[in-house]
C-alpha atoms as a PDB file:
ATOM      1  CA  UNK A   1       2.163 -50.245 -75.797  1.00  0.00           C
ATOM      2  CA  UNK A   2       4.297 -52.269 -77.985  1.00  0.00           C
ATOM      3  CA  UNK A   3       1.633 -52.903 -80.611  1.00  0.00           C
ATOM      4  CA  UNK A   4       0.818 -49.009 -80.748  1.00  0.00           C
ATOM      5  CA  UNK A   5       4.640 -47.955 -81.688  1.00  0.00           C
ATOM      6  CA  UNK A   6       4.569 -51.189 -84.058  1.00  0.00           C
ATOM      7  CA  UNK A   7       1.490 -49.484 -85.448  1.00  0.00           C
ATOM      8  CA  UNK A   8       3.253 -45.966 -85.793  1.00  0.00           C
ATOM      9  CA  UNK A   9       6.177 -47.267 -87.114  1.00  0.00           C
ATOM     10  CA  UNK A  10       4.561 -49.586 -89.905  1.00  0.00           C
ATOM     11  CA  UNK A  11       2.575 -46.088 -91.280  1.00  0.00           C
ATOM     12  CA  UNK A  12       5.356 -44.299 -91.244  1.00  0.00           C
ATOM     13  CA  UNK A  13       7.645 -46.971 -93.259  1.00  0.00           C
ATOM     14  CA  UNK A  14       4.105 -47.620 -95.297  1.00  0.00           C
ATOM     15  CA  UNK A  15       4.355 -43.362 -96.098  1.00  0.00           C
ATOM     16  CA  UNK A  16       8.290 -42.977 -96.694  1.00  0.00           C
ATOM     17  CA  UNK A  17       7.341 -45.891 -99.177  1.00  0.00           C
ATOM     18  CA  UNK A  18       4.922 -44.562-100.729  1.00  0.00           C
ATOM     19  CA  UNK A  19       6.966 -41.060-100.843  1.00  0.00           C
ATOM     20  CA  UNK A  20      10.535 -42.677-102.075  1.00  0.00           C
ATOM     21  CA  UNK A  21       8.261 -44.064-105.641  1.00  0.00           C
ATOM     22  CA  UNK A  22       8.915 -40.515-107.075  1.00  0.00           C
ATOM     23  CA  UNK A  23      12.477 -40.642-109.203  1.00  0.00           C
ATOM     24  CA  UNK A  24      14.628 -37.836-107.418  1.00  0.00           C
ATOM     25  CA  UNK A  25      14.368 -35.592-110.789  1.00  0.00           C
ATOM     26  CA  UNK A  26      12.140 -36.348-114.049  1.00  0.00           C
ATOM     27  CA  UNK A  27       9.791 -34.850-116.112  1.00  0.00           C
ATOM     28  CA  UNK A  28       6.231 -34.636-115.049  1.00  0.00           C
ATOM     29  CA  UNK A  29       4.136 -34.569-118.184  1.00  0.00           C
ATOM     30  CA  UNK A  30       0.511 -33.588-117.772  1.00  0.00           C
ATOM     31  CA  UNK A  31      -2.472 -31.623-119.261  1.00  0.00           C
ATOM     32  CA  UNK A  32      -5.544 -29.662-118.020  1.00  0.00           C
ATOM     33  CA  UNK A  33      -8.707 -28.816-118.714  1.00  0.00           C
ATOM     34  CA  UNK A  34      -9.571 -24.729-117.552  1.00  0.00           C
ATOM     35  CA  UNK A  35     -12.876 -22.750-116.774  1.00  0.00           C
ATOM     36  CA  UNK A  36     -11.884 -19.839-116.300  1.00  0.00           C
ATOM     37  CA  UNK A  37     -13.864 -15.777-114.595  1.00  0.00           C
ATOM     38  CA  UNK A  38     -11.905 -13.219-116.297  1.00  0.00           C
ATOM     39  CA  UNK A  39     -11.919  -9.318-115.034  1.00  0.00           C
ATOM     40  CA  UNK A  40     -10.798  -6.501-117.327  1.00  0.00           C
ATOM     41  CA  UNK A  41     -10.356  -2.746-116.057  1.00  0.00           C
ATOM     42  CA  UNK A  42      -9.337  -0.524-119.430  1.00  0.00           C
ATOM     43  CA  UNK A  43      -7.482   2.646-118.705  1.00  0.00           C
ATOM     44  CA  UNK A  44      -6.676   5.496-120.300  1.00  0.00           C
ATOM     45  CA  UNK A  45      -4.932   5.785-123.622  1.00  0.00           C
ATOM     46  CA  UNK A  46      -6.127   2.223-124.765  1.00  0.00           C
ATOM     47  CA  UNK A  47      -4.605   0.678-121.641  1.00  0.00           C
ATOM     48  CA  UNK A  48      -5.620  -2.144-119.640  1.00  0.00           C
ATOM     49  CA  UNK A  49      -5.199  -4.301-116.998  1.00  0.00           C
ATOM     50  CA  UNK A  50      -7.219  -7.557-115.957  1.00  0.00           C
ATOM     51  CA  UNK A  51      -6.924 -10.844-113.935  1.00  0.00           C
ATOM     52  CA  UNK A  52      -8.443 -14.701-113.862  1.00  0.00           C
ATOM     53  CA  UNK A  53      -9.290 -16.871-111.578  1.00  0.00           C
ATOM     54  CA  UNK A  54      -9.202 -20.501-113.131  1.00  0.00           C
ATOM     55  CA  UNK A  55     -10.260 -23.459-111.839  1.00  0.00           C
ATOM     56  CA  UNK A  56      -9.495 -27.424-113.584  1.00  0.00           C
ATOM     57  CA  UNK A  57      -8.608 -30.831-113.482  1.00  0.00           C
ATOM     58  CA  UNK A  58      -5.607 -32.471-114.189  1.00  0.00           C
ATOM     59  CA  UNK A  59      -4.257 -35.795-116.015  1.00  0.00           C
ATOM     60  CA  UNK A  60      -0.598 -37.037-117.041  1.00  0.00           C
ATOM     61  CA  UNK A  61      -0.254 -37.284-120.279  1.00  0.00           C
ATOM     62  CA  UNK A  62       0.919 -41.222-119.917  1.00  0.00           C
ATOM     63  CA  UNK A  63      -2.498 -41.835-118.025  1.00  0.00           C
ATOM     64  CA  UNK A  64      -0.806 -42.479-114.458  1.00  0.00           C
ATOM     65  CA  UNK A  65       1.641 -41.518-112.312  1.00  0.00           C
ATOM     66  CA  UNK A  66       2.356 -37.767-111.209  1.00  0.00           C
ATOM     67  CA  UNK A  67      -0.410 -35.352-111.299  1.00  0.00           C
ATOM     68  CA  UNK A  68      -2.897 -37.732-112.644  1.00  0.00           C
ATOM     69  CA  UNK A  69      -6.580 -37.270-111.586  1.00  0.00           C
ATOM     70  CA  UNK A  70      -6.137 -34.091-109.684  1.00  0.00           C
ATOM     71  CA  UNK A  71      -7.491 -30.807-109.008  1.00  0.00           C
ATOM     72  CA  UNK A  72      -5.612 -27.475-110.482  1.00  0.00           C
ATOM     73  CA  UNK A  73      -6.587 -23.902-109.798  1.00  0.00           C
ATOM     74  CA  UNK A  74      -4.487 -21.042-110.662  1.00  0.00           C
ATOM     75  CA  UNK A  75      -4.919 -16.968-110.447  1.00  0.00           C
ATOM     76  CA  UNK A  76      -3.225 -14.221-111.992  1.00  0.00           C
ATOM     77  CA  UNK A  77      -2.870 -10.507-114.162  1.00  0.00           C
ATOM     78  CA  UNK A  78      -2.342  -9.865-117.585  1.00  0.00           C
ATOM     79  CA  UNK A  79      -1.852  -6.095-119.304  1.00  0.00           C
ATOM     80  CA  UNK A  80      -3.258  -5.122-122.522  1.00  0.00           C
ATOM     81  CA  UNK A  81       0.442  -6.254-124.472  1.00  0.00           C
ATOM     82  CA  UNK A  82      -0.942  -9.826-123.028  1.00  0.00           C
ATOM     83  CA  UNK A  83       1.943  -9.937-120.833  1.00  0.00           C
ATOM     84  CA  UNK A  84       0.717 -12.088-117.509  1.00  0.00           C
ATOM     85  CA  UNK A  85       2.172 -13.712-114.703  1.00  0.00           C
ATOM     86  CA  UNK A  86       0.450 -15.650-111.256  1.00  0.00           C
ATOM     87  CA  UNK A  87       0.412 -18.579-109.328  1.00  0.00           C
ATOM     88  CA  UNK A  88      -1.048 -22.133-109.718  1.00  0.00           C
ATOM     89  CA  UNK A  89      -1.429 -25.362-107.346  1.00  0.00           C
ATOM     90  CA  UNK A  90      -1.255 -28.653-108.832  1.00  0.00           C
ATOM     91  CA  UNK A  91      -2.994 -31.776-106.942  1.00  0.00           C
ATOM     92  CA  UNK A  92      -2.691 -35.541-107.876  1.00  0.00           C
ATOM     93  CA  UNK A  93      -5.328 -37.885-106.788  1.00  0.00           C
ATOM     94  CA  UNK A  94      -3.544 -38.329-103.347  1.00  0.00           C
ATOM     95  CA  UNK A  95      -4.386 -34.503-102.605  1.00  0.00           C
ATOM     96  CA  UNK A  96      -0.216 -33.969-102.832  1.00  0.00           C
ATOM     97  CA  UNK A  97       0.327 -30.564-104.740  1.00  0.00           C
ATOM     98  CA  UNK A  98       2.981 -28.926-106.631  1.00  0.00           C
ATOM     99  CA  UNK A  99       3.119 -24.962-106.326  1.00  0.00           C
ATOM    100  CA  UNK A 100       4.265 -22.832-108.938  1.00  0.00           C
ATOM    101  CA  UNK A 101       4.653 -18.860-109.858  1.00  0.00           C
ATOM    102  CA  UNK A 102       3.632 -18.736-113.766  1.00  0.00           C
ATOM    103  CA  UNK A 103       4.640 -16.309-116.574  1.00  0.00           C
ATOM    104  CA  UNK A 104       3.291 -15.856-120.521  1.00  0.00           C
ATOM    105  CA  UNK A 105       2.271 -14.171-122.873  1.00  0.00           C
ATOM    106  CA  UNK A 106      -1.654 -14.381-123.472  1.00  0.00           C
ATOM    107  CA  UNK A 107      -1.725 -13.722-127.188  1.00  0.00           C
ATOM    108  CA  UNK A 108       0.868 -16.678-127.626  1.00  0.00           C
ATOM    109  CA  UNK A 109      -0.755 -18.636-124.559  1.00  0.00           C
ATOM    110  CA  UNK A 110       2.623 -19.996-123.983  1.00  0.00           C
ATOM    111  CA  UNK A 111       4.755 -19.380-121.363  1.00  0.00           C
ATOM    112  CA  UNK A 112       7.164 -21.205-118.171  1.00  0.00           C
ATOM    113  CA  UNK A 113       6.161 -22.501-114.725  1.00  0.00           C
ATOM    114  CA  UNK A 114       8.600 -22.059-112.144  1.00  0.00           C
ATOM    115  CA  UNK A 115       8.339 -24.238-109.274  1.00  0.00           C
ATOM    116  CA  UNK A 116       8.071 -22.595-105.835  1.00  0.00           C
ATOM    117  CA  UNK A 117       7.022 -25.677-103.384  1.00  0.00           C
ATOM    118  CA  UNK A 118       5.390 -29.047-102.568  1.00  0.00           C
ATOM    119  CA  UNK A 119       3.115 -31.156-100.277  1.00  0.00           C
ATOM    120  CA  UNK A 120       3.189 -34.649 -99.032  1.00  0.00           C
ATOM    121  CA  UNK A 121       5.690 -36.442-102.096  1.00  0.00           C
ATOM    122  CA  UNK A 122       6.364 -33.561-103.746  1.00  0.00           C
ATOM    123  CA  UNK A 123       8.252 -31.788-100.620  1.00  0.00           C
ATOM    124  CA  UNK A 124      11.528 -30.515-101.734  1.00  0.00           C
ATOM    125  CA  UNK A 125      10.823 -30.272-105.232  1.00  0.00           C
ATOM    126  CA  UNK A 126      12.274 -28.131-107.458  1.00  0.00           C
ATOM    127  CA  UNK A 127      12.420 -26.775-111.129  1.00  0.00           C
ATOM    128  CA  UNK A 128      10.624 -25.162-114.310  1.00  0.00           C
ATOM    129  CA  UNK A 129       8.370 -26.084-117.863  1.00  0.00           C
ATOM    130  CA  UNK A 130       6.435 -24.895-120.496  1.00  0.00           C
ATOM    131  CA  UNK A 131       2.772 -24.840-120.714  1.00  0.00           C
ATOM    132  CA  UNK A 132       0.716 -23.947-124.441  1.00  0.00           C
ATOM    133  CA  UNK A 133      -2.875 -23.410-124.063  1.00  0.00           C
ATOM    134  CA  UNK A 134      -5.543 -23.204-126.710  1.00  0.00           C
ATOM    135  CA  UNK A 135      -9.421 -21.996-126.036  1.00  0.00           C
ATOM    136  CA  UNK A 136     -12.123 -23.957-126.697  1.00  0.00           C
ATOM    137  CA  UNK A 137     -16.090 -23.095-127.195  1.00  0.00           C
ATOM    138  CA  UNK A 138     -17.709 -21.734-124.291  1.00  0.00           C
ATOM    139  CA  UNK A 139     -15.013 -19.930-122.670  1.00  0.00           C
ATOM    140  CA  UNK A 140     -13.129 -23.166-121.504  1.00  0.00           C
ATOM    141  CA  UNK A 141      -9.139 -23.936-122.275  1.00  0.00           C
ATOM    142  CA  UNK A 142      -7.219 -26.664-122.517  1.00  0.00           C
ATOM    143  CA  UNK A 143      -3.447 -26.431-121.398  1.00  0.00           C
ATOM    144  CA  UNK A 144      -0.531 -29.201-122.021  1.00  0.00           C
ATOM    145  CA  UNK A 145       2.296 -28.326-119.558  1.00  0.00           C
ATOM    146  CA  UNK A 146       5.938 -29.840-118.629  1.00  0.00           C
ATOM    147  CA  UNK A 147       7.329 -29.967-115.515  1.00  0.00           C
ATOM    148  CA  UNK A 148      11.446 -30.676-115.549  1.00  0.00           C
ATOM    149  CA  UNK A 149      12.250 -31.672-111.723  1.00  0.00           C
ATOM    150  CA  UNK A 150      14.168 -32.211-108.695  1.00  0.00           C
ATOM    151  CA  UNK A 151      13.907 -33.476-105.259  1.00  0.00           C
ATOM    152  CA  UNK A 152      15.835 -31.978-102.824  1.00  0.00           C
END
Protein backbone atom coordinates (compact mmCIF):
# COMPACT_ATOMS: atom_id res chain seq x y z
CA UNK A 1 0.00 0.00 0.00
CA UNK A 2 2.74 2.29 0.84
CA UNK A 3 4.51 1.99 -2.50
CA UNK A 4 1.08 2.72 -4.39
CA UNK A 5 0.47 6.28 -2.52
CA UNK A 6 4.42 6.81 -3.01
CA UNK A 7 3.55 6.13 -6.63
CA UNK A 8 0.50 8.64 -6.67
CA UNK A 9 2.20 11.13 -4.94
CA UNK A 10 5.53 11.14 -7.10
CA UNK A 11 3.03 11.76 -10.48
CA UNK A 12 1.35 14.19 -9.00
CA UNK A 13 4.59 16.27 -7.73
CA UNK A 14 6.13 14.99 -11.35
CA UNK A 15 2.65 16.99 -12.99
CA UNK A 16 2.49 20.20 -10.62
CA UNK A 17 6.21 20.30 -11.91
CA UNK A 18 5.74 20.06 -15.03
CA UNK A 19 2.61 22.61 -14.72
CA UNK A 20 4.53 25.38 -12.37
CA UNK A 21 7.38 25.75 -15.77
CA UNK A 22 4.80 28.23 -17.29
CA UNK A 23 5.78 32.04 -15.96
CA UNK A 24 2.44 33.20 -14.19
CA UNK A 25 1.90 35.93 -17.14
CA UNK A 26 4.05 36.31 -20.52
CA UNK A 27 3.65 36.52 -23.95
CA UNK A 28 3.06 33.43 -25.96
CA UNK A 29 4.41 34.08 -29.42
CA UNK A 30 3.42 31.62 -32.10
CA UNK A 31 2.36 31.15 -35.80
CA UNK A 32 0.11 28.82 -37.88
CA UNK A 33 -0.29 27.36 -40.87
CA UNK A 34 -4.46 27.26 -42.06
CA UNK A 35 -6.51 25.08 -44.61
CA UNK A 36 -9.36 26.34 -44.51
CA UNK A 37 -13.72 25.10 -46.18
CA UNK A 38 -15.31 28.35 -46.59
CA UNK A 39 -19.37 28.70 -47.05
CA UNK A 40 -20.92 31.84 -48.52
CA UNK A 41 -24.86 32.46 -48.60
CA UNK A 42 -25.40 36.06 -50.62
CA UNK A 43 -28.60 37.83 -49.82
CA UNK A 44 -30.48 40.31 -51.11
CA UNK A 45 -29.32 43.78 -51.96
CA UNK A 46 -25.60 42.62 -52.42
CA UNK A 47 -25.60 41.14 -48.91
CA UNK A 48 -23.92 38.26 -47.54
CA UNK A 49 -23.15 36.15 -44.94
CA UNK A 50 -20.64 33.08 -44.76
CA UNK A 51 -18.57 30.94 -42.28
CA UNK A 52 -15.11 28.67 -42.13
CA UNK A 53 -14.14 25.92 -40.66
CA UNK A 54 -10.20 25.89 -40.41
CA UNK A 55 -8.08 23.41 -39.47
CA UNK A 56 -3.77 23.87 -38.74
CA UNK A 57 -0.77 23.37 -36.96
CA UNK A 58 0.96 25.39 -34.70
CA UNK A 59 4.72 26.51 -33.80
CA UNK A 60 6.22 29.32 -31.38
CA UNK A 61 7.85 31.61 -33.04
CA UNK A 62 11.21 30.98 -30.73
CA UNK A 63 11.00 27.19 -31.86
CA UNK A 64 9.98 25.81 -28.25
CA UNK A 65 8.13 26.37 -25.46
CA UNK A 66 4.27 27.28 -25.44
CA UNK A 67 2.19 26.18 -28.26
CA UNK A 68 4.96 24.63 -30.14
CA UNK A 69 4.15 21.54 -32.32
CA UNK A 70 0.46 21.57 -31.82
CA UNK A 71 -2.77 21.20 -33.42
CA UNK A 72 -5.15 24.48 -34.00
CA UNK A 73 -8.65 24.45 -35.41
CA UNK A 74 -10.88 27.34 -35.31
CA UNK A 75 -14.63 28.15 -36.77
CA UNK A 76 -16.46 31.17 -37.34
CA UNK A 77 -18.85 33.98 -39.58
CA UNK A 78 -17.94 36.79 -41.49
CA UNK A 79 -20.59 39.42 -43.36
CA UNK A 80 -20.03 40.87 -46.66
CA UNK A 81 -18.23 44.35 -44.81
CA UNK A 82 -15.62 41.36 -43.81
CA UNK A 83 -16.54 41.86 -40.34
CA UNK A 84 -16.03 38.17 -38.52
CA UNK A 85 -15.83 36.82 -35.24
CA UNK A 86 -15.56 32.77 -33.78
CA UNK A 87 -13.77 30.58 -31.71
CA UNK A 88 -10.38 28.75 -31.89
CA UNK A 89 -8.51 25.93 -29.71
CA UNK A 90 -4.90 26.02 -29.46
CA UNK A 91 -2.88 22.63 -28.59
CA UNK A 92 0.90 22.30 -27.76
CA UNK A 93 2.58 19.05 -28.28
CA UNK A 94 1.44 17.88 -24.74
CA UNK A 95 -2.30 17.98 -26.09
CA UNK A 96 -2.76 21.16 -23.37
CA UNK A 97 -5.00 23.83 -25.21
CA UNK A 98 -5.70 27.40 -24.95
CA UNK A 99 -9.40 28.51 -25.91
CA UNK A 100 -10.19 31.67 -27.34
CA UNK A 101 -13.37 33.76 -28.86
CA UNK A 102 -11.75 35.67 -32.04
CA UNK A 103 -12.72 38.95 -33.78
CA UNK A 104 -11.38 40.77 -37.32
CA UNK A 105 -11.84 42.13 -40.03
CA UNK A 106 -11.32 39.76 -43.18
CA UNK A 107 -10.29 42.36 -45.71
CA UNK A 108 -7.49 43.53 -43.17
CA UNK A 109 -7.04 39.80 -41.86
CA UNK A 110 -6.13 41.32 -38.63
CA UNK A 111 -7.87 41.25 -35.67
CA UNK A 112 -7.67 40.24 -31.39
CA UNK A 113 -7.99 36.89 -29.61
CA UNK A 114 -9.57 37.00 -26.39
CA UNK A 115 -8.86 34.26 -24.15
CA UNK A 116 -11.83 32.31 -22.75
CA UNK A 117 -10.11 29.03 -21.05
CA UNK A 118 -7.41 26.34 -20.68
CA UNK A 119 -6.47 22.63 -20.27
CA UNK A 120 -3.88 20.79 -18.36
CA UNK A 121 -0.97 23.98 -17.86
CA UNK A 122 -2.86 26.41 -19.28
CA UNK A 123 -5.85 26.19 -16.55
CA UNK A 124 -6.57 29.56 -15.25
CA UNK A 125 -5.25 31.46 -17.98
CA UNK A 126 -6.23 34.58 -18.96
CA UNK A 127 -5.84 37.51 -21.52
CA UNK A 128 -5.87 38.87 -25.28
CA UNK A 129 -3.44 39.38 -28.80
CA UNK A 130 -3.32 40.14 -32.19
CA UNK A 131 -3.21 37.79 -35.00
CA UNK A 132 -2.34 39.10 -39.06
CA UNK A 133 -2.92 36.55 -41.60
CA UNK A 134 -1.90 36.52 -45.22
CA UNK A 135 -3.20 33.79 -48.00
CA UNK A 136 -1.10 31.76 -49.76
CA UNK A 137 -1.58 29.63 -53.21
CA UNK A 138 -4.05 27.02 -53.04
CA UNK A 139 -6.43 28.36 -50.65
CA UNK A 140 -4.06 27.89 -47.56
CA UNK A 141 -3.11 30.91 -44.89
CA UNK A 142 -0.59 31.55 -42.79
CA UNK A 143 -1.36 33.48 -39.44
CA UNK A 144 1.35 35.04 -36.84
CA UNK A 145 -0.57 35.63 -33.55
CA UNK A 146 0.32 37.06 -29.86
CA UNK A 147 -0.96 35.92 -26.91
CA UNK A 148 -0.38 38.56 -23.71
CA UNK A 149 -1.18 36.29 -20.48
CA UNK A 150 -2.05 35.44 -17.06
CA UNK A 151 -2.41 32.61 -14.75
CA UNK A 152 -4.86 32.79 -12.33
Amino acid sequence: MKKVLFAIASIMFISGAAYADIPKSGVIQFHTGWGCDFFTTPGADDTAVGGAVCQGFNFSSDGSGLLHEGVAGCYGAFDINGDMDGKCSWSDSDGDHIYTNFEGNAGTNEGTNYITGGTGKYAGITGQGPWACKGAPGGESMCNQSLTYKMN
